[in-house]
C-alpha atoms as a PDB file:
ATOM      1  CA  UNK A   1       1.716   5.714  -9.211  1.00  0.00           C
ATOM      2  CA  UNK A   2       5.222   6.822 -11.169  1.00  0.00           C
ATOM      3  CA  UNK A   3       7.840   8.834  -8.737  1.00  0.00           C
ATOM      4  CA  UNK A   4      10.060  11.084 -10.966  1.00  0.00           C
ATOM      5  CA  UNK A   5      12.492  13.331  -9.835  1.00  0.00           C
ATOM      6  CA  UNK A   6      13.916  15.868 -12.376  1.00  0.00           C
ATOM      7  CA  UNK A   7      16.648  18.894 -11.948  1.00  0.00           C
ATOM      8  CA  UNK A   8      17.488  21.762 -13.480  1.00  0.00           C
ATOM      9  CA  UNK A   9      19.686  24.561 -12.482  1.00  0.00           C
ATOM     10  CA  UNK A  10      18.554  28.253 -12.092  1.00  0.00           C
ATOM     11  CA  UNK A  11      20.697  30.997 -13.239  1.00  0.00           C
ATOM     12  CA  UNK A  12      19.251  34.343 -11.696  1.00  0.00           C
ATOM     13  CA  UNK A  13      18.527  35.164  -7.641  1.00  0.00           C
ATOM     14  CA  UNK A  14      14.599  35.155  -9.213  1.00  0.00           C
ATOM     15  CA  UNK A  15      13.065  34.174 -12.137  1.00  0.00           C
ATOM     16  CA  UNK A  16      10.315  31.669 -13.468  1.00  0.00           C
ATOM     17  CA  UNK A  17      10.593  29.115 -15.674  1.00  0.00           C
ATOM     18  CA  UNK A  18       8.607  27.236 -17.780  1.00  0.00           C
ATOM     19  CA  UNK A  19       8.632  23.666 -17.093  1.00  0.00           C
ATOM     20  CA  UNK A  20       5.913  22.385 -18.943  1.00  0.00           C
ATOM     21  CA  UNK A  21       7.781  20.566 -21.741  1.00  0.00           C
ATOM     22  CA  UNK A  22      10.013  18.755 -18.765  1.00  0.00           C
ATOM     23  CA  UNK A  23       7.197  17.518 -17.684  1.00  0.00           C
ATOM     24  CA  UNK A  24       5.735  16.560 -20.646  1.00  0.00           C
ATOM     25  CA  UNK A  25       9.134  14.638 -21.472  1.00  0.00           C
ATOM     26  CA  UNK A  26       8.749  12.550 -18.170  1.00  0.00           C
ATOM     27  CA  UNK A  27       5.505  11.970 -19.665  1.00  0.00           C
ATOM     28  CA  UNK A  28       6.198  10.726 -23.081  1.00  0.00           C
ATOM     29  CA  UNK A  29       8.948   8.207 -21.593  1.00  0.00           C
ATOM     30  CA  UNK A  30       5.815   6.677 -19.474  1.00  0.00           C
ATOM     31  CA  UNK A  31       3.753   6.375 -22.467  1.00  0.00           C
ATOM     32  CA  UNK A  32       6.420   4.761 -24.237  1.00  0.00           C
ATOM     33  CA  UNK A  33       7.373   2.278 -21.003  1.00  0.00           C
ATOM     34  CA  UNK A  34       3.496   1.687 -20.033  1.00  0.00           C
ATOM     35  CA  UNK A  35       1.408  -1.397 -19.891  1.00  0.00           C
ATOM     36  CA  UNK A  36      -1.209  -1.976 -22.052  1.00  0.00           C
ATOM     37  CA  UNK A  37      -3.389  -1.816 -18.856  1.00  0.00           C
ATOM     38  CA  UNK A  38      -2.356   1.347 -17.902  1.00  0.00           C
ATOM     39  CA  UNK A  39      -5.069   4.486 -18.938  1.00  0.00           C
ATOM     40  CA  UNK A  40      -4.194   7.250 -20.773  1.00  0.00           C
ATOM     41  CA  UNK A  41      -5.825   9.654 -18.292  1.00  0.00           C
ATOM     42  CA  UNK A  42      -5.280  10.667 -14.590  1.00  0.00           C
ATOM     43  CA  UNK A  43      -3.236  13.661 -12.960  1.00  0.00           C
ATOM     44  CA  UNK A  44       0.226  14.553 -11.814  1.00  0.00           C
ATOM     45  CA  UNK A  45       1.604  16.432  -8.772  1.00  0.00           C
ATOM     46  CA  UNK A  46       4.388  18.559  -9.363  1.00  0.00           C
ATOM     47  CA  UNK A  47       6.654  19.478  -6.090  1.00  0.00           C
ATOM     48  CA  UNK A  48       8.926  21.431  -5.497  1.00  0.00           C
ATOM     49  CA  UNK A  49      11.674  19.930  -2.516  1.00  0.00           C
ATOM     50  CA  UNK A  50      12.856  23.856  -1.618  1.00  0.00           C
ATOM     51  CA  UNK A  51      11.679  25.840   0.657  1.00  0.00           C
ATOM     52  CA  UNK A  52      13.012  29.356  -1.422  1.00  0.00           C
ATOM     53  CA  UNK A  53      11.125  28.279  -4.619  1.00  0.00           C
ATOM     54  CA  UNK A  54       7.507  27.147  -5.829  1.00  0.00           C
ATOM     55  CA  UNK A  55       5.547  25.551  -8.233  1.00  0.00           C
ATOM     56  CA  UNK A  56       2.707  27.884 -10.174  1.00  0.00           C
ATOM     57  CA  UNK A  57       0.341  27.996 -13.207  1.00  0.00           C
ATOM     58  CA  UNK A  58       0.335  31.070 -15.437  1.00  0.00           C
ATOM     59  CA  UNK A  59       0.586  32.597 -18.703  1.00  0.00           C
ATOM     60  CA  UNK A  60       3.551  31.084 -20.728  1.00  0.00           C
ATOM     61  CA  UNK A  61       2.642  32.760 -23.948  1.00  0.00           C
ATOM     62  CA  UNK A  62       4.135  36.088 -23.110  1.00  0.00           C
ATOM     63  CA  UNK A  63       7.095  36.191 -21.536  1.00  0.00           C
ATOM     64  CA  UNK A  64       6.393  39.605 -19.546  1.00  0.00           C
ATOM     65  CA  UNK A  65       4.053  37.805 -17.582  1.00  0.00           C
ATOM     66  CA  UNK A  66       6.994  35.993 -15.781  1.00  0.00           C
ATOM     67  CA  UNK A  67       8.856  39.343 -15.407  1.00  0.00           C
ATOM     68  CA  UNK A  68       5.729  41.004 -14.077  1.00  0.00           C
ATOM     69  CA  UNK A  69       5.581  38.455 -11.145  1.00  0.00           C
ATOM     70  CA  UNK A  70       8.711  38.429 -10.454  1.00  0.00           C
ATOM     71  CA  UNK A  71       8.449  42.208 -10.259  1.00  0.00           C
ATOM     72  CA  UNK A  72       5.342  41.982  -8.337  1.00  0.00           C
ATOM     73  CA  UNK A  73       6.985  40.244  -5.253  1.00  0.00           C
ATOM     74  CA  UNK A  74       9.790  42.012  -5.088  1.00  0.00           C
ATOM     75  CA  UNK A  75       7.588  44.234  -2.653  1.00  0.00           C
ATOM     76  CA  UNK A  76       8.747  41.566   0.055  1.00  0.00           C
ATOM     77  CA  UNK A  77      12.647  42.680  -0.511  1.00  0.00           C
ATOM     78  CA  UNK A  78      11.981  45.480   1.665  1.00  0.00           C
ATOM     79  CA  UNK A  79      10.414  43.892   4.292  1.00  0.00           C
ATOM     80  CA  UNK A  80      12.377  43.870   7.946  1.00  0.00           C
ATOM     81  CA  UNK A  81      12.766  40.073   9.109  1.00  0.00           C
ATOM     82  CA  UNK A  82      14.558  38.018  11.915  1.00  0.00           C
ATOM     83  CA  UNK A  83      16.294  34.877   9.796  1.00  0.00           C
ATOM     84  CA  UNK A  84      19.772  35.265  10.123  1.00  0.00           C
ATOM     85  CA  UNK A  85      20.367  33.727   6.399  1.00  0.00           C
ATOM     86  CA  UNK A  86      19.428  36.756   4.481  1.00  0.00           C
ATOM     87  CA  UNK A  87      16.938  35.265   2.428  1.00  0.00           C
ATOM     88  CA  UNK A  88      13.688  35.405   4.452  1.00  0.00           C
ATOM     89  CA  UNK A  89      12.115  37.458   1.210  1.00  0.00           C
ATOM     90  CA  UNK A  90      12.096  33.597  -0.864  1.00  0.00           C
ATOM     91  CA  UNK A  91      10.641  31.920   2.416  1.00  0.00           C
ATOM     92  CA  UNK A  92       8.123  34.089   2.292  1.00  0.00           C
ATOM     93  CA  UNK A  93       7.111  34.563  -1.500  1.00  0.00           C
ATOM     94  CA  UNK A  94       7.850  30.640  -1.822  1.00  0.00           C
ATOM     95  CA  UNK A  95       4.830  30.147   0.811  1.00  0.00           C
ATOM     96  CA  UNK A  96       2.610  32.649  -1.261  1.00  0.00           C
ATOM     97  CA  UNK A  97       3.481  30.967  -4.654  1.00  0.00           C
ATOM     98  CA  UNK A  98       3.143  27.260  -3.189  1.00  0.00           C
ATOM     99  CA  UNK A  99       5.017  24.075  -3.192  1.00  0.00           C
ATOM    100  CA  UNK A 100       2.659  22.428  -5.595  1.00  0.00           C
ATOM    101  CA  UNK A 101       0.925  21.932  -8.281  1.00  0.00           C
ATOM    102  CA  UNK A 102      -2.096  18.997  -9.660  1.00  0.00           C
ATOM    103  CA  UNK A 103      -2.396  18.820 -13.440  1.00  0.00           C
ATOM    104  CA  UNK A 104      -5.125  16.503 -14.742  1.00  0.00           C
ATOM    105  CA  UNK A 105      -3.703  14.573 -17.997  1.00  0.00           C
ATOM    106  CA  UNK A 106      -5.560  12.983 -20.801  1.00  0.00           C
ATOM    107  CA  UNK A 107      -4.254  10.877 -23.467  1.00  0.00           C
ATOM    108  CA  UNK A 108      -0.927  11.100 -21.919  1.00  0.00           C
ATOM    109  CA  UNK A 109      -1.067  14.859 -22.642  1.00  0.00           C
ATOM    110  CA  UNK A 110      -0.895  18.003 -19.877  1.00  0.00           C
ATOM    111  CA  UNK A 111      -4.475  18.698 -19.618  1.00  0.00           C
ATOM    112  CA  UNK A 112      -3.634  22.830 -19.151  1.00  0.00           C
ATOM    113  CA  UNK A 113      -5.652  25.766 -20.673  1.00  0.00           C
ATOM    114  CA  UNK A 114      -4.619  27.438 -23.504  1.00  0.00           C
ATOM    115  CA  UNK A 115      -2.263  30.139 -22.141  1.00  0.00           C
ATOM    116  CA  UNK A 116      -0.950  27.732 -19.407  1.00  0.00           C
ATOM    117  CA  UNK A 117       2.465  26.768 -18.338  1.00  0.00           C
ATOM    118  CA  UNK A 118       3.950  25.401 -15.692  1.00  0.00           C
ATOM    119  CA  UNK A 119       6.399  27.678 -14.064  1.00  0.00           C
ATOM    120  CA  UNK A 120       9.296  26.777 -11.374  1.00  0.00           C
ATOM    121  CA  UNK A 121       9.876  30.354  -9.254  1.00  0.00           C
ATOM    122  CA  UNK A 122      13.678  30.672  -8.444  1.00  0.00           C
ATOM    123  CA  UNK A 123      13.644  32.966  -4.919  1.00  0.00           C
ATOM    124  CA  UNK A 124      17.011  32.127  -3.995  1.00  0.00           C
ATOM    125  CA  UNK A 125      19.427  31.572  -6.681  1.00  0.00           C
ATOM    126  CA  UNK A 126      21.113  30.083  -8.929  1.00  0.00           C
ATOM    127  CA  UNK A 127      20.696  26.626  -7.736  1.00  0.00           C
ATOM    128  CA  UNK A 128      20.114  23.392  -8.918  1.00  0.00           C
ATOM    129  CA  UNK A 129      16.718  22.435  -7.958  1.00  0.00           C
ATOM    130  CA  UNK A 130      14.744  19.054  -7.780  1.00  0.00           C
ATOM    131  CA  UNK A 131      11.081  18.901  -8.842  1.00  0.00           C
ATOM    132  CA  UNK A 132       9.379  15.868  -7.847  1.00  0.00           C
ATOM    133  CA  UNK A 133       6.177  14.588  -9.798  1.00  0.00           C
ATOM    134  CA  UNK A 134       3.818  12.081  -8.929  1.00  0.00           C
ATOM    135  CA  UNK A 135       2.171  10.176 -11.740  1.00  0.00           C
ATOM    136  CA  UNK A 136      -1.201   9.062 -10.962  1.00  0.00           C
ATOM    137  CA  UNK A 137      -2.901   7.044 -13.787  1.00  0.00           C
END
């Protein structure tokens, strides 16, 4: 197993964004570092350490997709909650959306569908976020 942690830095309260190529990167630079033991094939875990953002598959080909989603949970803003912080709404479409992720890879390549992407949902920003992935090979 490979532990790598990258970051990036939101610039809206919410948005998605598309993280696939990130990972991808990470996943290049362990081609290029590996073994010749080491298979080509196996899965990764993407996490998200935040509890006012998660980790989701969707469409990355049209970019209204994201919008739509965003759009879509935005029902939760007008919810009445108890946290004192103000930002209960992200808790709650965080949960819904999910911490995680498990992408099968082959050949050292993201294994996704055609129309898949990995998106990061901001709930709670801007930030600078951590994504953790687990390299299983």
């Amino acid at each position: 197993m490979e532990i790598k942690e990258i970051f990036i830095q939101t610039s809206k309260k919410q948005e998605l964004i598309d993280i696939t190529s990130l990972i991808q990167e990470e996943l290049e630079k362990l081609k290029n570092t590996s073994k010749k033991n080491v298979t080509s094939n196996g899965f990764v875990n993407v996490f998200v350490a935040h509890t006012t953002a998660g980790i989701t598959i969707n469409e990355n080909a049209d970019p209204d997709v994201k919008e739509d989603i965003i759009n879509a949970l935005k029902i939760f803003d007008k919810c009445q909650f108890k946290h004192l912080e103000g930002n209960s709404p992200a808790h709650v479409k965080a949960s819904l959306i999910g911490s995680s992720v498990l992408i099968p890879i082959e050949n050292f390549k993201l294994k996704l569908g055609q129309w898949q992407g990995v998106m990061f949902a901001e709930f709670d920003g801007p930030r600078k976020r951590k994504i953790i992935l687990n390299f299983y090979f």
